[in-house]
C-alpha atoms as a PDB file:
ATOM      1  CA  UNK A   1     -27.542  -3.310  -9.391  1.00  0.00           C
ATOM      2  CA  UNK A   2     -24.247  -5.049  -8.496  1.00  0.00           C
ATOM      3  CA  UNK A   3     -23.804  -8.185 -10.444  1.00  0.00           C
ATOM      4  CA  UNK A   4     -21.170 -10.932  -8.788  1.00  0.00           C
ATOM      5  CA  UNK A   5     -18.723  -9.886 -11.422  1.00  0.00           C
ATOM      6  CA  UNK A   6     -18.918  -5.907  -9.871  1.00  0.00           C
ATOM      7  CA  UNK A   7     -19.008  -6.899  -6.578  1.00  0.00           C
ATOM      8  CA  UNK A   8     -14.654  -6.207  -6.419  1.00  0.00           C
ATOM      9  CA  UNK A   9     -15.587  -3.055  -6.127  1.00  0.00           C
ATOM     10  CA  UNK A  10     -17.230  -2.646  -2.690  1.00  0.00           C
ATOM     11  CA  UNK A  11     -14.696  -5.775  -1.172  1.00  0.00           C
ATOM     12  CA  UNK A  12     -11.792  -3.374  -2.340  1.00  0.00           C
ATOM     13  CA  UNK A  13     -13.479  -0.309  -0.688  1.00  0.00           C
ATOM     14  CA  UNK A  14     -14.151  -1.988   2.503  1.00  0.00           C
ATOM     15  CA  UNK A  15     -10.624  -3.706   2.542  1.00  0.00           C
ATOM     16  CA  UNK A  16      -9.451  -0.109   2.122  1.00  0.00           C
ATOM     17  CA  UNK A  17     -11.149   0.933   5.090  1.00  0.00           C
ATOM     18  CA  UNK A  18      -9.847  -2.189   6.965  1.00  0.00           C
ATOM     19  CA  UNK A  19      -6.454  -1.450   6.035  1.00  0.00           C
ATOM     20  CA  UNK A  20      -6.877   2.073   7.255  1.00  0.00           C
ATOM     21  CA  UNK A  21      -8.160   0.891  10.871  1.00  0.00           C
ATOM     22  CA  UNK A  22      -5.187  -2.206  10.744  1.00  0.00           C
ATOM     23  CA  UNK A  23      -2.484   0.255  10.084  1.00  0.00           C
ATOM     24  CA  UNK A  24      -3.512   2.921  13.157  1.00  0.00           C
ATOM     25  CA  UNK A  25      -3.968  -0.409  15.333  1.00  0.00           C
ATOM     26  CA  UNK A  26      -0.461  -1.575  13.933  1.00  0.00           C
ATOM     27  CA  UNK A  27       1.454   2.066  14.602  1.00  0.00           C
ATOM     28  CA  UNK A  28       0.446   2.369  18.426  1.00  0.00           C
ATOM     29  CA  UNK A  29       2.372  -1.312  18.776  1.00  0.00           C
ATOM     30  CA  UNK A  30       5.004  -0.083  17.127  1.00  0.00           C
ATOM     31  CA  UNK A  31       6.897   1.792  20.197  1.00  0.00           C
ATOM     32  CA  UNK A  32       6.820  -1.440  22.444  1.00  0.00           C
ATOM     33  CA  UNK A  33       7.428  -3.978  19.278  1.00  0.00           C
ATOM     34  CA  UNK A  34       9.655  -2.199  17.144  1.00  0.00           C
ATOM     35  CA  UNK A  35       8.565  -2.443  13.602  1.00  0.00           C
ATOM     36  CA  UNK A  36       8.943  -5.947  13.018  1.00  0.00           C
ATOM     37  CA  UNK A  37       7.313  -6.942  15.874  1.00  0.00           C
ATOM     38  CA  UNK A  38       4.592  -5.212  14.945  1.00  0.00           C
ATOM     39  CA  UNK A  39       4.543  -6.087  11.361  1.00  0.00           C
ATOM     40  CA  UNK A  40       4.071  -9.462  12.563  1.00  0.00           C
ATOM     41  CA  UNK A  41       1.109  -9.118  14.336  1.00  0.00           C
ATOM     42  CA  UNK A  42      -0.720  -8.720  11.339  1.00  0.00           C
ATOM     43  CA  UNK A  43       0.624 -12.012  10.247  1.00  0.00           C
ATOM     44  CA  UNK A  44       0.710 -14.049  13.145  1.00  0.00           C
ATOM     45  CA  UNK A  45      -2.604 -12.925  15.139  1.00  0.00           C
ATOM     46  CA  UNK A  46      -3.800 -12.641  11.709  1.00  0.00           C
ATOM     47  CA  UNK A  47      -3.531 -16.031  10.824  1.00  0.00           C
ATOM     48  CA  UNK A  48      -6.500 -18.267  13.044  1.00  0.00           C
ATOM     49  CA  UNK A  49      -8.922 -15.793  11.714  1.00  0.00           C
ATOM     50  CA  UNK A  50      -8.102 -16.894   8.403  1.00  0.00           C
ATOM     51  CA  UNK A  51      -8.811 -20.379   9.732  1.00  0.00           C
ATOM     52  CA  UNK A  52     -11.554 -19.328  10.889  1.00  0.00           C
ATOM     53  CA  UNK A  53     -13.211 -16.780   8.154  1.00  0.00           C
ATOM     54  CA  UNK A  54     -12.209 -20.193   5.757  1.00  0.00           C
ATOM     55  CA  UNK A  55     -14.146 -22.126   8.161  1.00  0.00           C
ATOM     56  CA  UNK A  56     -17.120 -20.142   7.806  1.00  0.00           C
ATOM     57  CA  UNK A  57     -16.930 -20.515   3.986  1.00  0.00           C
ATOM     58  CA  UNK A  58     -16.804 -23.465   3.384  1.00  0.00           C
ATOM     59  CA  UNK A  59     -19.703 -24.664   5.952  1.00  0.00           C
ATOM     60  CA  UNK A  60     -21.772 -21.704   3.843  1.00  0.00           C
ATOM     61  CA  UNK A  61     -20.275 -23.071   0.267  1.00  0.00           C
ATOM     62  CA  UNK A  62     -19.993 -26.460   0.726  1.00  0.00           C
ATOM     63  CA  UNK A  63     -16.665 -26.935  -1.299  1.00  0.00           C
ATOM     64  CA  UNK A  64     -14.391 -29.312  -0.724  1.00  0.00           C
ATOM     65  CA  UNK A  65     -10.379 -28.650  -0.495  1.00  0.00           C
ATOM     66  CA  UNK A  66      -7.398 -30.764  -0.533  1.00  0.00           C
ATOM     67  CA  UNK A  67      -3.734 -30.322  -0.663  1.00  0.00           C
ATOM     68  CA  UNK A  68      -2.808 -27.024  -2.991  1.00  0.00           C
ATOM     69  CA  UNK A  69      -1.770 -28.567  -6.310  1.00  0.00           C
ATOM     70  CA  UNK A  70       1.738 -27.938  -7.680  1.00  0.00           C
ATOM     71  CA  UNK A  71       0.948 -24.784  -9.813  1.00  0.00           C
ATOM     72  CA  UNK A  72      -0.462 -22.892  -6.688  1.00  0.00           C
ATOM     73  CA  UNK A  73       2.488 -22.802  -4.397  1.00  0.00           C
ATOM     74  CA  UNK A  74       4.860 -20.361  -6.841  1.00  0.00           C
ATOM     75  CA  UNK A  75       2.387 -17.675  -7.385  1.00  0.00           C
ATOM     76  CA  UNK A  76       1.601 -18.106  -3.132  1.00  0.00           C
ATOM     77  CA  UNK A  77       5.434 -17.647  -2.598  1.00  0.00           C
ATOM     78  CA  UNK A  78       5.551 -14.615  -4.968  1.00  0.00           C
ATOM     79  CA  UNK A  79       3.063 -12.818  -3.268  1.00  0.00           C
ATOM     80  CA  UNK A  80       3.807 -13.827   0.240  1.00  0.00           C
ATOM     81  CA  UNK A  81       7.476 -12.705   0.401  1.00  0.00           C
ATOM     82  CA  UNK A  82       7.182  -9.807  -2.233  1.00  0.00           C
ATOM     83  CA  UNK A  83       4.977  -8.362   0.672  1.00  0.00           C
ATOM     84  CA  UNK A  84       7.191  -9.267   3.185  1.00  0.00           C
ATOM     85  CA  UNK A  85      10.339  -7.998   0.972  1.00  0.00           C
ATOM     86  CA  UNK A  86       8.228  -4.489  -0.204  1.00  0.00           C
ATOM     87  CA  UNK A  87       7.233  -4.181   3.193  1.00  0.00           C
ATOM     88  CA  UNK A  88      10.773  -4.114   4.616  1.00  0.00           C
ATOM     89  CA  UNK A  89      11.804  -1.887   1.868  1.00  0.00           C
ATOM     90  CA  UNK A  90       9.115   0.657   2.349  1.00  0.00           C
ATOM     91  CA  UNK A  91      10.187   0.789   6.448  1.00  0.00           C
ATOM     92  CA  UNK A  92      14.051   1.266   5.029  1.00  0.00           C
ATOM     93  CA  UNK A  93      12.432   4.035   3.032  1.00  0.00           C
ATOM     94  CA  UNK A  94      11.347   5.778   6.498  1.00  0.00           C
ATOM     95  CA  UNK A  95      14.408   6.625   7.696  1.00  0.00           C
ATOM     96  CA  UNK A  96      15.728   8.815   4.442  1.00  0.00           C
ATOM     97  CA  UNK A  97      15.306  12.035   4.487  1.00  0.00           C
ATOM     98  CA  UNK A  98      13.785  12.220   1.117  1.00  0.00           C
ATOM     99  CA  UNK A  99      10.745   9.642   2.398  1.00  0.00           C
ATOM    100  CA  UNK A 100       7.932  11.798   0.617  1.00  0.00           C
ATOM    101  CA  UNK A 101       9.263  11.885  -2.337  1.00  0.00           C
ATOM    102  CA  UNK A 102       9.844   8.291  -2.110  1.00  0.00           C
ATOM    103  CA  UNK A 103       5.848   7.373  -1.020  1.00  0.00           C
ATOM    104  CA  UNK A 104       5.030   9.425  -3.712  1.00  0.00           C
ATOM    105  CA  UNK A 105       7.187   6.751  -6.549  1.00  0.00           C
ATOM    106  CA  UNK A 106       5.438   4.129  -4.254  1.00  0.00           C
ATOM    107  CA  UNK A 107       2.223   4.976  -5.289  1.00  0.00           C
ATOM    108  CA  UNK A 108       3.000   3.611  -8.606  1.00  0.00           C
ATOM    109  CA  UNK A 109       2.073   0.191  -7.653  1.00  0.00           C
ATOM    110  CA  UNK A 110      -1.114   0.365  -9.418  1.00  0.00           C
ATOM    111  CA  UNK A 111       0.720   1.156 -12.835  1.00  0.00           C
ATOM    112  CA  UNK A 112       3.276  -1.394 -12.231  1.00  0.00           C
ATOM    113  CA  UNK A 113       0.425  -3.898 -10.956  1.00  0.00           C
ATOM    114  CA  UNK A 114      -1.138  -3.770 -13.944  1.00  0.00           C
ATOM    115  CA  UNK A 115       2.413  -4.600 -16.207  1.00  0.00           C
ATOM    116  CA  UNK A 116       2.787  -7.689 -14.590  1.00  0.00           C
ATOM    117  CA  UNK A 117      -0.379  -8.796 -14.281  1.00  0.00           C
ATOM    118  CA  UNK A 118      -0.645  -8.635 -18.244  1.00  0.00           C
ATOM    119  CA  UNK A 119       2.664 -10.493 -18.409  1.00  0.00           C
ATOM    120  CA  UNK A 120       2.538 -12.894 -15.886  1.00  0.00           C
ATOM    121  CA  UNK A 121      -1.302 -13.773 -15.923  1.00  0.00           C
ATOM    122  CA  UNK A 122      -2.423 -12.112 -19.500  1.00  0.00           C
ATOM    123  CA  UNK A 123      -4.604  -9.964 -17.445  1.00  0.00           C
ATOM    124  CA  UNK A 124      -6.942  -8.275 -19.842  1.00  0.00           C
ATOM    125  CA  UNK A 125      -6.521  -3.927 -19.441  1.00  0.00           C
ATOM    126  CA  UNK A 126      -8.484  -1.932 -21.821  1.00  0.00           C
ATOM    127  CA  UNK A 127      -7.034   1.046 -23.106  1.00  0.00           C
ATOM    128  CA  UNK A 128     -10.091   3.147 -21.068  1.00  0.00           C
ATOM    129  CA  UNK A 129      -8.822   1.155 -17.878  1.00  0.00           C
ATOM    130  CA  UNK A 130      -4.989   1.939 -18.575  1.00  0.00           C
ATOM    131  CA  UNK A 131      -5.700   5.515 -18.995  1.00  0.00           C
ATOM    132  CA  UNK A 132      -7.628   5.397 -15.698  1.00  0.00           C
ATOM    133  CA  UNK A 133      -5.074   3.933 -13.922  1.00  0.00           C
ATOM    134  CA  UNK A 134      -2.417   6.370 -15.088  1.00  0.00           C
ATOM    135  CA  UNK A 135      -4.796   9.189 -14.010  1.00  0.00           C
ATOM    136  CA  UNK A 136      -5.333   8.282 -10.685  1.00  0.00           C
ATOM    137  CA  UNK A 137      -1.965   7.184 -10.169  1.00  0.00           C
ATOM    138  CA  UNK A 138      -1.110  11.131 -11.157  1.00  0.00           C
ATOM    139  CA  UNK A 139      -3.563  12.305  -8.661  1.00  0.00           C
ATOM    140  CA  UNK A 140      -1.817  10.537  -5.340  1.00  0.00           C
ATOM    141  CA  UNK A 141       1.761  11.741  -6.719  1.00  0.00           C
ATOM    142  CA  UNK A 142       0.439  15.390  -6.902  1.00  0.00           C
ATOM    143  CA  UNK A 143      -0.893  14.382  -3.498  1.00  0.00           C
ATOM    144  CA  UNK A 144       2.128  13.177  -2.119  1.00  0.00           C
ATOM    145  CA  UNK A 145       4.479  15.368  -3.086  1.00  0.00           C
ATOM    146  CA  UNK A 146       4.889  18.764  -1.169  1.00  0.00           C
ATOM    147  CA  UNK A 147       6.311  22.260  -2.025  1.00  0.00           C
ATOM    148  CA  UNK A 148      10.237  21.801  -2.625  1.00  0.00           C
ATOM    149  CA  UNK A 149       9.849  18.235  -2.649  1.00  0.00           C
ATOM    150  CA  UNK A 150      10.620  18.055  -6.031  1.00  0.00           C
ATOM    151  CA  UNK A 151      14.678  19.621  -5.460  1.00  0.00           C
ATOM    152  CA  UNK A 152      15.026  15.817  -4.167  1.00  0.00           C
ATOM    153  CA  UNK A 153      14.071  14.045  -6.913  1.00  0.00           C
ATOM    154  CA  UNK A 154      17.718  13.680  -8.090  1.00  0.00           C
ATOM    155  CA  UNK A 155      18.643  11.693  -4.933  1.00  0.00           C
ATOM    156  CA  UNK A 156      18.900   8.105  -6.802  1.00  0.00           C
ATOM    157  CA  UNK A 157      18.528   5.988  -3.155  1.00  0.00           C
ATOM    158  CA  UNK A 158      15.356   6.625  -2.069  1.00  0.00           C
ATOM    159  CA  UNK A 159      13.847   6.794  -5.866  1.00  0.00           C
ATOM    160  CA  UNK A 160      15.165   3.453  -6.434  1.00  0.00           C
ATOM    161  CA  UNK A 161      13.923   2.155  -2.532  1.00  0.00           C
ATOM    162  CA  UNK A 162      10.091   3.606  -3.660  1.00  0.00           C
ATOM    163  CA  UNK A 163      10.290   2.011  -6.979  1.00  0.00           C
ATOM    164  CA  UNK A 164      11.376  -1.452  -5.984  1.00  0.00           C
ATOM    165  CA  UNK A 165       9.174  -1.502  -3.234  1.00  0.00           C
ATOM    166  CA  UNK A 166       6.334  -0.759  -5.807  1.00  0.00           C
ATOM    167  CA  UNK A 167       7.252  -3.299  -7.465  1.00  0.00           C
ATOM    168  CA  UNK A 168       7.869  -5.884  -4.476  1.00  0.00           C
ATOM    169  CA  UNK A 169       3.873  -4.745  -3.480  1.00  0.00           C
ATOM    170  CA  UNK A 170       2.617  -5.008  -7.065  1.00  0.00           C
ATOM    171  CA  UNK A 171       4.109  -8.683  -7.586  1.00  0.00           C
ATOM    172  CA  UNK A 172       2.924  -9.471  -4.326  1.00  0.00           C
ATOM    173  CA  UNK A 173      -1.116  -8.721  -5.826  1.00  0.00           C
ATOM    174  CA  UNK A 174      -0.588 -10.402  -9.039  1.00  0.00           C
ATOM    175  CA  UNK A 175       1.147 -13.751  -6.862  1.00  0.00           C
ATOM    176  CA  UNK A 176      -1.782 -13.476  -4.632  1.00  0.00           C
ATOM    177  CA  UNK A 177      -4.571 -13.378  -7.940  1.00  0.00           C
ATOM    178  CA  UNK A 178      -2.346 -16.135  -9.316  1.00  0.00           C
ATOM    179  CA  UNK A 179      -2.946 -18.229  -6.501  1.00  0.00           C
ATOM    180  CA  UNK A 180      -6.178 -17.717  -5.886  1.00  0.00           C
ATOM    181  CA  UNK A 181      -6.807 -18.707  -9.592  1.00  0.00           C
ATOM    182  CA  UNK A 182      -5.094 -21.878  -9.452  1.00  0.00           C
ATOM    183  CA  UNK A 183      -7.164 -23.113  -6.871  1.00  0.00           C
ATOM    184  CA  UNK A 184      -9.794 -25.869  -8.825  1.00  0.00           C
ATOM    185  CA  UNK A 185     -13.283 -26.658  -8.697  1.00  0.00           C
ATOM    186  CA  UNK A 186     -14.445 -24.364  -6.345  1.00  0.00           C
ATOM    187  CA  UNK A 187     -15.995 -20.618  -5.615  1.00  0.00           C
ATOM    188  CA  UNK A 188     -14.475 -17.805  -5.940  1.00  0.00           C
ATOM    189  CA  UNK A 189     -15.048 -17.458  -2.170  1.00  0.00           C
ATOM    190  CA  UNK A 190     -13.772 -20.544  -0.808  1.00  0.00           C
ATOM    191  CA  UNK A 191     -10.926 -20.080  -3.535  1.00  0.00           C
ATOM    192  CA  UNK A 192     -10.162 -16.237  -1.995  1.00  0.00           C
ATOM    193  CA  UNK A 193     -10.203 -17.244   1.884  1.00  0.00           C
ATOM    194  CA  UNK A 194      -7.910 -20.861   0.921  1.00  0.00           C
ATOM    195  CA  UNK A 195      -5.103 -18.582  -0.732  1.00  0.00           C
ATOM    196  CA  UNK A 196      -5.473 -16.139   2.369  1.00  0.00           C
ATOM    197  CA  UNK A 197      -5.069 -19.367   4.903  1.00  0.00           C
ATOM    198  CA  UNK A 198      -1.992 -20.473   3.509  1.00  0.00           C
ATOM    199  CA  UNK A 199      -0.645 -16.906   2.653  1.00  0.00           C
ATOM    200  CA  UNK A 200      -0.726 -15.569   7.094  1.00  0.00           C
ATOM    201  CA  UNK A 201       0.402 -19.415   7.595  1.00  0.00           C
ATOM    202  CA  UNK A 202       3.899 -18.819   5.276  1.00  0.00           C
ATOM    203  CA  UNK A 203       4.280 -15.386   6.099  1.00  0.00           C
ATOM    204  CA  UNK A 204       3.626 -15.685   9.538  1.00  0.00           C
ATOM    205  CA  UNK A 205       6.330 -19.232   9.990  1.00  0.00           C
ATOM    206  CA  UNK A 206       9.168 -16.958   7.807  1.00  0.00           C
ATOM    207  CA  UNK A 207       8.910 -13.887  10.323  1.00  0.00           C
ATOM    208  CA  UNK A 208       7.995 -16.049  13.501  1.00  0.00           C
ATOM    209  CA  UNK A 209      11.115 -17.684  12.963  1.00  0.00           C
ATOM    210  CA  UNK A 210      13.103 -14.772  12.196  1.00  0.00           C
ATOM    211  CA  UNK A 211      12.115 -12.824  15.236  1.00  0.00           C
ATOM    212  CA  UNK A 212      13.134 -16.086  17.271  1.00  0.00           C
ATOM    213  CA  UNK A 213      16.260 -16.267  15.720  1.00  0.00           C
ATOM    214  CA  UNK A 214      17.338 -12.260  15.737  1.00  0.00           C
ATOM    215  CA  UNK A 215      15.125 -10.830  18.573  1.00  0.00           C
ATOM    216  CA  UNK A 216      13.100 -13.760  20.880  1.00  0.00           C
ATOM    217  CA  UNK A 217      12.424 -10.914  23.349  1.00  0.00           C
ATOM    218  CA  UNK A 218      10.157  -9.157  20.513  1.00  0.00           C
ATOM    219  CA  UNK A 219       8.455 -12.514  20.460  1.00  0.00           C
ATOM    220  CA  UNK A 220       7.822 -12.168  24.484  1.00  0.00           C
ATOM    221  CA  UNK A 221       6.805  -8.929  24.150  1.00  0.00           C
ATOM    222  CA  UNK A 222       4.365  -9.379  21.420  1.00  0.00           C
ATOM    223  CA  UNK A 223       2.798 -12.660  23.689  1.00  0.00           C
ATOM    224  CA  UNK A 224       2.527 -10.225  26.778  1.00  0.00           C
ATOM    225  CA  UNK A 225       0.353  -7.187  24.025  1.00  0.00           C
ATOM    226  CA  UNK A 226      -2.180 -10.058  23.318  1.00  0.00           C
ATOM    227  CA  UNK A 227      -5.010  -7.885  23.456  1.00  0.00           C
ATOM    228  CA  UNK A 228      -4.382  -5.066  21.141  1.00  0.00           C
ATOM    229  CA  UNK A 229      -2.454  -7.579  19.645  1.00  0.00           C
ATOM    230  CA  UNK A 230      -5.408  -9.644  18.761  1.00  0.00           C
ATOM    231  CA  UNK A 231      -7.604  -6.590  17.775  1.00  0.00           C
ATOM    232  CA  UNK A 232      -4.783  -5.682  15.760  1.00  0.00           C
ATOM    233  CA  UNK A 233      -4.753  -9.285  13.652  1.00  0.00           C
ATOM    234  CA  UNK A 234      -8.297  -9.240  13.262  1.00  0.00           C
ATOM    235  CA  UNK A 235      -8.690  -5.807  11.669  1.00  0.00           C
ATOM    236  CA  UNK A 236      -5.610  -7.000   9.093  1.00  0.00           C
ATOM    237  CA  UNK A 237      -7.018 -10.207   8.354  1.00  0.00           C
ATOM    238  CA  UNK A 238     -10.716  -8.913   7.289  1.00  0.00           C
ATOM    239  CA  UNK A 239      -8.916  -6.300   5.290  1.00  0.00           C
ATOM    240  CA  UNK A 240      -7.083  -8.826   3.864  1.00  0.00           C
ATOM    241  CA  UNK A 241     -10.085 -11.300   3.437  1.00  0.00           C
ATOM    242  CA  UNK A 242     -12.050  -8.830   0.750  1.00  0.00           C
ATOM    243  CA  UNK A 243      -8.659  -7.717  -0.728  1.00  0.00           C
ATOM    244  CA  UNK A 244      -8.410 -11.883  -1.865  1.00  0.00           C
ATOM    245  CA  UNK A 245     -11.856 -11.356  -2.692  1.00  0.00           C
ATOM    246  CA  UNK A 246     -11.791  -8.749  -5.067  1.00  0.00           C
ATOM    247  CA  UNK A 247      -8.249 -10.256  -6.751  1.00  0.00           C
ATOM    248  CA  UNK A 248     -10.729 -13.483  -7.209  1.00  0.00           C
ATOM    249  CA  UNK A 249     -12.995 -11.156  -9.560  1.00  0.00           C
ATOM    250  CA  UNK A 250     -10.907  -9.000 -11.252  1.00  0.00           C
ATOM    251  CA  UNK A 251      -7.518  -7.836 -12.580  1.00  0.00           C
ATOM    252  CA  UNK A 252      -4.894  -7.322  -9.582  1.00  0.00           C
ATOM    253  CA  UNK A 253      -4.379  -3.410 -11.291  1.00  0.00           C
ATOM    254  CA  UNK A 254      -7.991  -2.746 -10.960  1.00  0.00           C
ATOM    255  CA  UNK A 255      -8.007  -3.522  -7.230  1.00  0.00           C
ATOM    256  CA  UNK A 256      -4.891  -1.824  -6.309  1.00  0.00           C
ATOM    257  CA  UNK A 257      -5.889   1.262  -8.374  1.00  0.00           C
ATOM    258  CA  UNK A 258      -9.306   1.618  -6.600  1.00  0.00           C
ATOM    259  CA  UNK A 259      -7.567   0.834  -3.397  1.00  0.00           C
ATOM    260  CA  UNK A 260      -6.202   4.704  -4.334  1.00  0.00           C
ATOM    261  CA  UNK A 261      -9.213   5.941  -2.455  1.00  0.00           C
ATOM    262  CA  UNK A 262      -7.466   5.720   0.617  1.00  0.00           C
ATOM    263  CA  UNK A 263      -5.547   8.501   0.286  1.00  0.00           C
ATOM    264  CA  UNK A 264      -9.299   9.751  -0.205  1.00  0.00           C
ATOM    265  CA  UNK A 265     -10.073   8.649   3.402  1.00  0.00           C
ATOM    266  CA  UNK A 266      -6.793   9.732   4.896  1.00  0.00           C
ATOM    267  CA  UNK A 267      -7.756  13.618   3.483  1.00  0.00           C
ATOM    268  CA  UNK A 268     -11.138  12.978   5.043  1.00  0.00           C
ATOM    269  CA  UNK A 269      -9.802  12.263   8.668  1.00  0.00           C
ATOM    270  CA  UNK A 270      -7.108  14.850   8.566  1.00  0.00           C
ATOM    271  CA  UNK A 271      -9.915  17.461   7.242  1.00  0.00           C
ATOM    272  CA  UNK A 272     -13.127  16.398  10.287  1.00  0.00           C
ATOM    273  CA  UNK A 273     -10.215  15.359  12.959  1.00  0.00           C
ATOM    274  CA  UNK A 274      -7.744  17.784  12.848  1.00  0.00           C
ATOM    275  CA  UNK A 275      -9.129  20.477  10.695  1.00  0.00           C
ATOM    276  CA  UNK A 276      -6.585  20.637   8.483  1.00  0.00           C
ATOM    277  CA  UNK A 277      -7.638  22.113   5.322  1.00  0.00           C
ATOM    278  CA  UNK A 278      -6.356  21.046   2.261  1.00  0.00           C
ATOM    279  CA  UNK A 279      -4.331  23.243  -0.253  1.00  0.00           C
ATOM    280  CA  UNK A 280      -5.219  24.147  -3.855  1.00  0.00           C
ATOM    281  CA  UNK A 281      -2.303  21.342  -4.904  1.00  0.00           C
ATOM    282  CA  UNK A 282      -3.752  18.381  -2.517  1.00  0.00           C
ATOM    283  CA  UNK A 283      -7.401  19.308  -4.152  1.00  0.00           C
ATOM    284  CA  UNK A 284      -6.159  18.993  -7.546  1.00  0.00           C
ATOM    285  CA  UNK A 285      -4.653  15.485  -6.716  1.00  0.00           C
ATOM    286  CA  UNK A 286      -7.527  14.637  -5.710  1.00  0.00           C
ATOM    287  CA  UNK A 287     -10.181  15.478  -8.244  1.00  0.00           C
ATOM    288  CA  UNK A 288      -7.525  13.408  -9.991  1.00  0.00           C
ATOM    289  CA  UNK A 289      -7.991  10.381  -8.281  1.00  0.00           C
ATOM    290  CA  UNK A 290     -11.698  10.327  -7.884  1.00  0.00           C
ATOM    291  CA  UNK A 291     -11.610  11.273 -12.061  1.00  0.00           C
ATOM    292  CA  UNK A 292      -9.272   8.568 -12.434  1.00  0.00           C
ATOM    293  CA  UNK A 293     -11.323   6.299  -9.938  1.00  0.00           C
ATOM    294  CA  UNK A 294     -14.715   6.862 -11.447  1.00  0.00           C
ATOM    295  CA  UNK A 295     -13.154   6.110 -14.826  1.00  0.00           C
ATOM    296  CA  UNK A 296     -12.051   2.851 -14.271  1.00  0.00           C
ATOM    297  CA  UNK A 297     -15.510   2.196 -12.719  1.00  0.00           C
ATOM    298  CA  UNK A 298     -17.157   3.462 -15.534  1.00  0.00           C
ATOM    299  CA  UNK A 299     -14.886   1.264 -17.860  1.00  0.00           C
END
């Protein structure tokens, strides 16, 4: 039976899944948008649902919000543009040639998530949960990487451009926990979907404003996709809504190394949709992850 304290681990699951379906809505805008615009979609259509989702929650909670107090806005500003800056990174990491080898050093988010959550928020890691993490961040890097991948590894740029973004993504999840914890005196609910509100509202005023500044006709053109646009913004926001909810229950590592199981999902759709089998080496990375999963479950 799922207490309230266990209950991170179906939010991160379903925001996996949410993430999934935001991402394919996100790629098909991508052609008309470019990649910023449609990075910003996620943000900007994003954003009322928050309003609304926070809404919702406090009508059902009954807690009462003011202004944020003083310590939340830092840890909101580290997460909000360490997405925005990992983000940018990772698309910089598309265009070299060596960008699977570079995914693969993204993937260690989850170990570096879990350094700076213990440094910057004392976040509490067992050593069951560290060797967990380490197991299942293995299993996506045997995943990830494919025959003769490894006679790149000595190119220094795109190592360096999948490392720092790991890191801009794992700061961003440890900001985001932050904030959500210094919200006072209310649930972790109402707590989760207030740090969410303000996060789309920041990140969606920095990009707005850059896109109006460097390319208003990407601005046009997102107004005139509405529709898929909106679809798009919903899908990110709910993923987004139980990702805030599990980082309001648990340790920002734990999350993001759960949140492995996508590459879980991704082998599942290429395997029913397109029939592609997986080989012995993609099998192994995965008995990996779901060991390394389970494990921190278990733990």
């Amino acid at each position: 039976m799922l207490t309230i304290a266990s209950l991170w681990i179906p939010f991160t699951i379903i925001a996996s899944l949410g993430q999934v379906a935001r991402n394919a809505m996100q790629r098909s805008l991508t052609g008309p948008l470019g990649t910023w615009g449609a990075t910003n979609i996620r943000f900007l259509f994003g954003f009322p649902f928050s309003l609304v989702f926070f809404a919702v929650v406090i009508t059902a909670t009954g807690d009462r919000v003011g202004w944020p107090v003083m310590a939340f806005w830092p840890w909101l500003l580290l997460g909000a543009l360490s997405q925005i800056f990992a983000t940018g990174l990772m698309l910089a990491a598309m265009n070299e040639r060596s960008f699977v080898v570079t995914t693969a050093y993204l993937k260690t988010e989850a170990i570096q998530t879990a350094i700076f959550g213990f440094v910057f928020l004392g976040d509490h890691l067992t050593v069951l949960r560290v060797v967990a993490i380490l197991i299942a961040t293995a299993g996506v890097v045997v995943t990830a990487l494919r025959p003769g991948a490894t006679r790149e590894l000595g190119s220094l740029r795109p190592i360096m451009f999948g490392l720092i973004a790991a890191a801009g993504f794992a700061l961003s999840a440890v900001g985001f926990r932050g904030a959500i914890i210094a919200v006072p005196d209310v649930s972790f609910v109402t707590a989760a979907s207030y740090a969410l509100a303000w996060s789309l509202f920041v990140q969606t005023a920095i990009l707005t404003i850059y896109l109006l500044l460097r390319a208003p006709d990407v601005l046009r053109k997102i107004f005139g996709l509405w529709r898929p646009s909106m679809l798009a913004g919903f899908a990110g926001a709910a993923a987004s809504q139980f990702w805030f909810l599990a980082f309001a229950l648990t340790a920002a590592a734990n999350v993001r190394t759960l949140a492995l199981v996508e590459v879980l999902f991704a082998q599942a759709v290429a395997y029913y949709s397109f029939k592609q089998t997986p080989s012995a080496r993609e099998l192994a990375g995965v008995v990996l992850i779901v060991a390394g999963v389970a494990l921190l479950v278990a733990a």
